[in-house]
Protein backbone atom coordinates (compact mmCIF):
# COMPACT_ATOMS: atom_id res chain seq x y z
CA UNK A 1 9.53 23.54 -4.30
CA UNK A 2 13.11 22.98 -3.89
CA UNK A 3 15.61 26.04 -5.36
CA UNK A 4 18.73 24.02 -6.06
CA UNK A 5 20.16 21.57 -8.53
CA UNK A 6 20.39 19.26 -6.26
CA UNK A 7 17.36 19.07 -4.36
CA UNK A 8 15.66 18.97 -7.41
CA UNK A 9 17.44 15.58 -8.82
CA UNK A 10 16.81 14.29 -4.83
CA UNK A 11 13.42 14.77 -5.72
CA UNK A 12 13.58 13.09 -8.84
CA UNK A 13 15.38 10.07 -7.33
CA UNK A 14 13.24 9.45 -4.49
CA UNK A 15 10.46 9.63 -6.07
CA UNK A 16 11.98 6.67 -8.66
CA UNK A 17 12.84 5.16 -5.35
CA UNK A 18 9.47 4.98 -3.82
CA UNK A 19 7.49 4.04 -6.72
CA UNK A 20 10.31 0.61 -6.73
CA UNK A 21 9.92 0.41 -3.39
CA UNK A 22 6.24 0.19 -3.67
CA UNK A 23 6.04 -2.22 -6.31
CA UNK A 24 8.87 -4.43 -3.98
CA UNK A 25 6.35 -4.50 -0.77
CA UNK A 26 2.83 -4.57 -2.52
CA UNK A 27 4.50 -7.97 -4.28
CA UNK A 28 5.98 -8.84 -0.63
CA UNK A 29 2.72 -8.37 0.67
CA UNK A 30 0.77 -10.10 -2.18
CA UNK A 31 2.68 -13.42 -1.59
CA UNK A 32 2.21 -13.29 2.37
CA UNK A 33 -1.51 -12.93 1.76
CA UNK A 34 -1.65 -15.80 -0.49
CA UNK A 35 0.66 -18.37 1.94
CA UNK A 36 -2.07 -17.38 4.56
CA UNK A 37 -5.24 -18.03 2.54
CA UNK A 38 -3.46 -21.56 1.47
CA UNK A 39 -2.74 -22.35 5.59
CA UNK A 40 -4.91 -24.52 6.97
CA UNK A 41 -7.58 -25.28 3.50
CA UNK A 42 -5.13 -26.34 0.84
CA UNK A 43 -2.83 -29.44 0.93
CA UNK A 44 0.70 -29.39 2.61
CA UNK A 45 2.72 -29.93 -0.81
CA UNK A 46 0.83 -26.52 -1.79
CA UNK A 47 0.97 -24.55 1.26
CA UNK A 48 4.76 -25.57 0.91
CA UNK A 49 4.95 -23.65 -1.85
CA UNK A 50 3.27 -21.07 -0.87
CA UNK A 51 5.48 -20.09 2.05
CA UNK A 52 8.75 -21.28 0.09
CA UNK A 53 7.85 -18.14 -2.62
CA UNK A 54 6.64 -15.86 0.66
CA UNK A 55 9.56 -16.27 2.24
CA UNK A 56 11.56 -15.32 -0.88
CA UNK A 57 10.18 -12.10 -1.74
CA UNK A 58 10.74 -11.24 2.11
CA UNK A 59 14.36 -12.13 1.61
CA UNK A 60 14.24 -10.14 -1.68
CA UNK A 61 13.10 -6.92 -0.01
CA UNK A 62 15.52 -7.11 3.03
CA UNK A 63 17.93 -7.65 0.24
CA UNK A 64 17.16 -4.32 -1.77
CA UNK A 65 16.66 -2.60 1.70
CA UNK A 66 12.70 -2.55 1.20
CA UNK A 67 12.66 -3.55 4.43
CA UNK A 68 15.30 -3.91 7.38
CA UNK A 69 16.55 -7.70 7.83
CA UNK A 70 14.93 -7.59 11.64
CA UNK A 71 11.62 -7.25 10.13
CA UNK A 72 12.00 -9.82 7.50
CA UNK A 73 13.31 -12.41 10.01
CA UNK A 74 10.45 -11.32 12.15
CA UNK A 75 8.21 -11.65 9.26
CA UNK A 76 9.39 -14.94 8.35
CA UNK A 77 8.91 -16.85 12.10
CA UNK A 78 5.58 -15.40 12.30
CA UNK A 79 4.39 -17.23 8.72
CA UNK A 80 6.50 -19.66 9.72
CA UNK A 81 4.69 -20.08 13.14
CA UNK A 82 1.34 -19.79 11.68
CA UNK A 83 2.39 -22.98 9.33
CA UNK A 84 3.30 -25.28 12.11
CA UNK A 85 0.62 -24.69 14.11
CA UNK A 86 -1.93 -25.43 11.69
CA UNK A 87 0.19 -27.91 10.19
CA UNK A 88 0.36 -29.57 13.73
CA UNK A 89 -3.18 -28.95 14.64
CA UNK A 90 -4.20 -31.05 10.82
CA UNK A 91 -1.98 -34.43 12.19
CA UNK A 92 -3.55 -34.47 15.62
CA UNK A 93 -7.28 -34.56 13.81
């Protein structure tokens, strides 16, 4: 256990800080899963929308410094390339 004043409050803090971070990610995360269920089984106007929310709770946690802006751009062209291909595969058939 920490001895000092202001270890302690660190403590407090990033404990505050994980739990928001947490919530941030899991809801990151939550979105991404859902874009990829849509890809490929629901229609384009609804996969769409899918990634269109993804990509803004990526943007939203780069933005609070959830996550570091490489990762969410990397993030992003990997739904992104998921998308297109299956997108592109669906108008050759």
């Amino acid at each position: 256990m920490a001895n000092t004043k202001s270890a302690i409050k660190r403590i407090r803090q990033e404990k505050k800080r994980y739990l928001r971070n947490r919530m941030v990610k899991s809801r990151m995360r939550t979105f991404i899963r859902k874009a990829q269920a849509l890809i490929g089984r629901a229609s384009p106007e609804e996969v769409t929308e899918a990634v269109r929310a993804a990509v803004s709770q990526i943007d939203k946690a780069a933005q609070k410094g959830v996550i570091h802006r490489n990762q969410a751009a990397r993030r992003k062209s990997r739904l992104m390339k998921r998308v297109n291909s299956a997108m592109g595969a669906a108008a050759q058939e």
